[in-house]
C-alpha atoms as a PDB file:
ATOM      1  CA  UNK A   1     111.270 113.788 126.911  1.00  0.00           C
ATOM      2  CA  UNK A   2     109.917 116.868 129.057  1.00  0.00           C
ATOM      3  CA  UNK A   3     106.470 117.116 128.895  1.00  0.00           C
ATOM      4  CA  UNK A   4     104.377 120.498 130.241  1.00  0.00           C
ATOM      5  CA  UNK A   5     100.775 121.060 131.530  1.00  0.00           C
ATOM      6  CA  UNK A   6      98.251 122.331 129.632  1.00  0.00           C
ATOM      7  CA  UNK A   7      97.734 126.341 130.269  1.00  0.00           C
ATOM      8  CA  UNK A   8      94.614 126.641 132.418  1.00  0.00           C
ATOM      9  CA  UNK A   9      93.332 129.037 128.987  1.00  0.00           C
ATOM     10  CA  UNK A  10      93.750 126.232 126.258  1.00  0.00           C
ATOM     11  CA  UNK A  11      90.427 124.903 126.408  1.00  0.00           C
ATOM     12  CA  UNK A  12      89.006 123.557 122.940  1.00  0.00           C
ATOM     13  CA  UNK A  13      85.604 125.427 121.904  1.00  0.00           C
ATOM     14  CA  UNK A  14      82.771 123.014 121.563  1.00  0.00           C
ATOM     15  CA  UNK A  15      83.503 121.834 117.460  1.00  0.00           C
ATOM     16  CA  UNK A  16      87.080 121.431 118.497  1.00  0.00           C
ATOM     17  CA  UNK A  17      89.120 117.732 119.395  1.00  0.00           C
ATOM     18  CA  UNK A  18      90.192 117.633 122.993  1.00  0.00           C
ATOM     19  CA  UNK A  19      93.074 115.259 122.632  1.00  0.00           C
ATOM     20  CA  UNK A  20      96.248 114.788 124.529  1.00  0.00           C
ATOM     21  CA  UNK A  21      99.416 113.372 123.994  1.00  0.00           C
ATOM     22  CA  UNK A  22      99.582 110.004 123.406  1.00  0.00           C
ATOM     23  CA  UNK A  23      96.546 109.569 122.146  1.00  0.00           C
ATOM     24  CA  UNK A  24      95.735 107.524 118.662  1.00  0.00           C
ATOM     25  CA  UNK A  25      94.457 109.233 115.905  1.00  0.00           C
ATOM     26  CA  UNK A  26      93.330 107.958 112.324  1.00  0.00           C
ATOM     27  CA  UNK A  27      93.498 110.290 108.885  1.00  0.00           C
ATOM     28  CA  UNK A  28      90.455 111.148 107.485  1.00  0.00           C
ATOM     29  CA  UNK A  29      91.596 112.705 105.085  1.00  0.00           C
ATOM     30  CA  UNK A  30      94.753 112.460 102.574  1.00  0.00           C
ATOM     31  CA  UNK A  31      97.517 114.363 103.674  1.00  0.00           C
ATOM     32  CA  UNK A  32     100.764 115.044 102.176  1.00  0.00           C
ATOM     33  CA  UNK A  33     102.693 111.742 102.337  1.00  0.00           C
ATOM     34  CA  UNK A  34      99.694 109.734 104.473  1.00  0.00           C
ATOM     35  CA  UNK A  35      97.292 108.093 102.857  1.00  0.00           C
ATOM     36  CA  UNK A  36      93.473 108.696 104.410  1.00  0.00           C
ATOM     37  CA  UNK A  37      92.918 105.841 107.402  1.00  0.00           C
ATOM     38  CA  UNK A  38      96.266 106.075 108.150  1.00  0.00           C
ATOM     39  CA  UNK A  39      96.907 105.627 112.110  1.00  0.00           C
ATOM     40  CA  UNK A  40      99.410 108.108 113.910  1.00  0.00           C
ATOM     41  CA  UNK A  41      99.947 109.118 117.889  1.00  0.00           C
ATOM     42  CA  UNK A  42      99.625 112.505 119.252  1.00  0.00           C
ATOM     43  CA  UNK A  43     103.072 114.061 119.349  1.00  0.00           C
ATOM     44  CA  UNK A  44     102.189 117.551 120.456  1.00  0.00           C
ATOM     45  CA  UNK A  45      98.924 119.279 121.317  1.00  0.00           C
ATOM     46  CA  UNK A  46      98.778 122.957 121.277  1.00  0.00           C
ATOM     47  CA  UNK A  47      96.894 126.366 120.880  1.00  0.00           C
ATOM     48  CA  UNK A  48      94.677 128.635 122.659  1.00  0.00           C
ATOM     49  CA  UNK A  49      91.850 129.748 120.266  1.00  0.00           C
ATOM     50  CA  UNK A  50      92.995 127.100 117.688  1.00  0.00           C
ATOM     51  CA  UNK A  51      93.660 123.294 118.745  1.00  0.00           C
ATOM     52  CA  UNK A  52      96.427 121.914 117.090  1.00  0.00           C
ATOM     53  CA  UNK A  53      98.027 118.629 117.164  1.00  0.00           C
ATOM     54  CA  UNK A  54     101.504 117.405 115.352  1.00  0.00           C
ATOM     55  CA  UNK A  55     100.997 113.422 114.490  1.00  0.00           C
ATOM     56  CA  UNK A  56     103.452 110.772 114.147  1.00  0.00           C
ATOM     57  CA  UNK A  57     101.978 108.483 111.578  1.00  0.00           C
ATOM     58  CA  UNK A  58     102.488 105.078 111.104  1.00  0.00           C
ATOM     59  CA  UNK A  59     103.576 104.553 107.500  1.00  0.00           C
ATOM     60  CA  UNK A  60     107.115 103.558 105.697  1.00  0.00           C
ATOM     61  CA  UNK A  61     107.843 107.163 106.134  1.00  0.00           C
ATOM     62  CA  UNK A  62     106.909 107.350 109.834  1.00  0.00           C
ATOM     63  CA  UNK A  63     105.372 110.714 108.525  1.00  0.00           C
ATOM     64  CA  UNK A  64     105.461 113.825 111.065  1.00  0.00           C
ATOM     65  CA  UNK A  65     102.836 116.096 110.452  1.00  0.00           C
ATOM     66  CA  UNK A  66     101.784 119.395 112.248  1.00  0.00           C
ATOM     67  CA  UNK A  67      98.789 121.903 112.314  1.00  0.00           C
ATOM     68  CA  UNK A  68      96.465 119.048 112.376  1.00  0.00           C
ATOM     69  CA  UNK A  69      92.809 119.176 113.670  1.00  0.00           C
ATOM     70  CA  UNK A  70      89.412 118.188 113.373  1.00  0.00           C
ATOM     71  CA  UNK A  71      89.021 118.577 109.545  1.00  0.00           C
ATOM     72  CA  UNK A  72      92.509 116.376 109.093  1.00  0.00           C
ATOM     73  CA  UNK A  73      91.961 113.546 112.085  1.00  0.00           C
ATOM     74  CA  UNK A  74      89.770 111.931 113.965  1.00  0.00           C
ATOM     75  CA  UNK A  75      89.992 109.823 117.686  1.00  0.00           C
ATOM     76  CA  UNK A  76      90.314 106.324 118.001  1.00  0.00           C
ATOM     77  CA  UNK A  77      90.817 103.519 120.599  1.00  0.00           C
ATOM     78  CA  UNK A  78      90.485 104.681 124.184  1.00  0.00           C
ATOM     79  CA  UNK A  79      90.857 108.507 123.144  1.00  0.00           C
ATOM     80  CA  UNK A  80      87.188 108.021 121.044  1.00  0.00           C
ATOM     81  CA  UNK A  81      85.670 106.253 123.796  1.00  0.00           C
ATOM     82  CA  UNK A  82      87.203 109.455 126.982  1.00  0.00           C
ATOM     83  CA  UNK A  83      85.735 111.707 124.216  1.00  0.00           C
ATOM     84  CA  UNK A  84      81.947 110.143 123.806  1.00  0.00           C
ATOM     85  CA  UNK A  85      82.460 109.738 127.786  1.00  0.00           C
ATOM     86  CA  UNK A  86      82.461 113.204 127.385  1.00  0.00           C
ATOM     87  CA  UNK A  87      80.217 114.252 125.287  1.00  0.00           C
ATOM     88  CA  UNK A  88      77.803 112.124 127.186  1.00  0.00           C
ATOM     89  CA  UNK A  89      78.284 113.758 130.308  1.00  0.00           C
ATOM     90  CA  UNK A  90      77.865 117.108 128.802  1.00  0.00           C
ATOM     91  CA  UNK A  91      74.249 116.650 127.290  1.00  0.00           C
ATOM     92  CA  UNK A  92      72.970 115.108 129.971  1.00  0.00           C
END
């Protein structure tokens, strides 16, 4: 599978997830066919004003969704701890 750099533009404002591809997410909310804590990986991350991710999640449906952000999923495992990193860094 090809993958592409970012665009130098696509930065996420300051409410927005900063996640790559790769990274493991969990549902924090219900979504269509995923039940909330579900865990999925990063698939696709994309948009310039708006970052969006598409999710594989792990269920019996191995459930693709797209259009997913901070309202829908939240960071876990290593990509939570690069993010507080992160945040860290940038109050201090």
């Amino acid at each position: 599978m090809q993958f592409w750099k970012p665009h130098s533009l696509a930065k996420p404002a300051a409410d927005q997830l900063d996640l790559r591809m790769g990274d493991k997410v969990r549902a924090i909310i219900d979504l269509p066919n995923v039940a909330e804590g579900t865990e999925g990986k990063v698939i696709l991350a994309n948009g310039f004003n708006w970052q969006r991710y598409r999710v594989r999640f792990v269920n019996a449906l191995a459930t693709e969704l797209s259009d997913l952000d901070q309202r829908h999923i939240a960071p876990i495992g290593k990509a939570a701890k690069r993010l507080a990193k992160q945040a860290a860094r940038a109050t201090s």
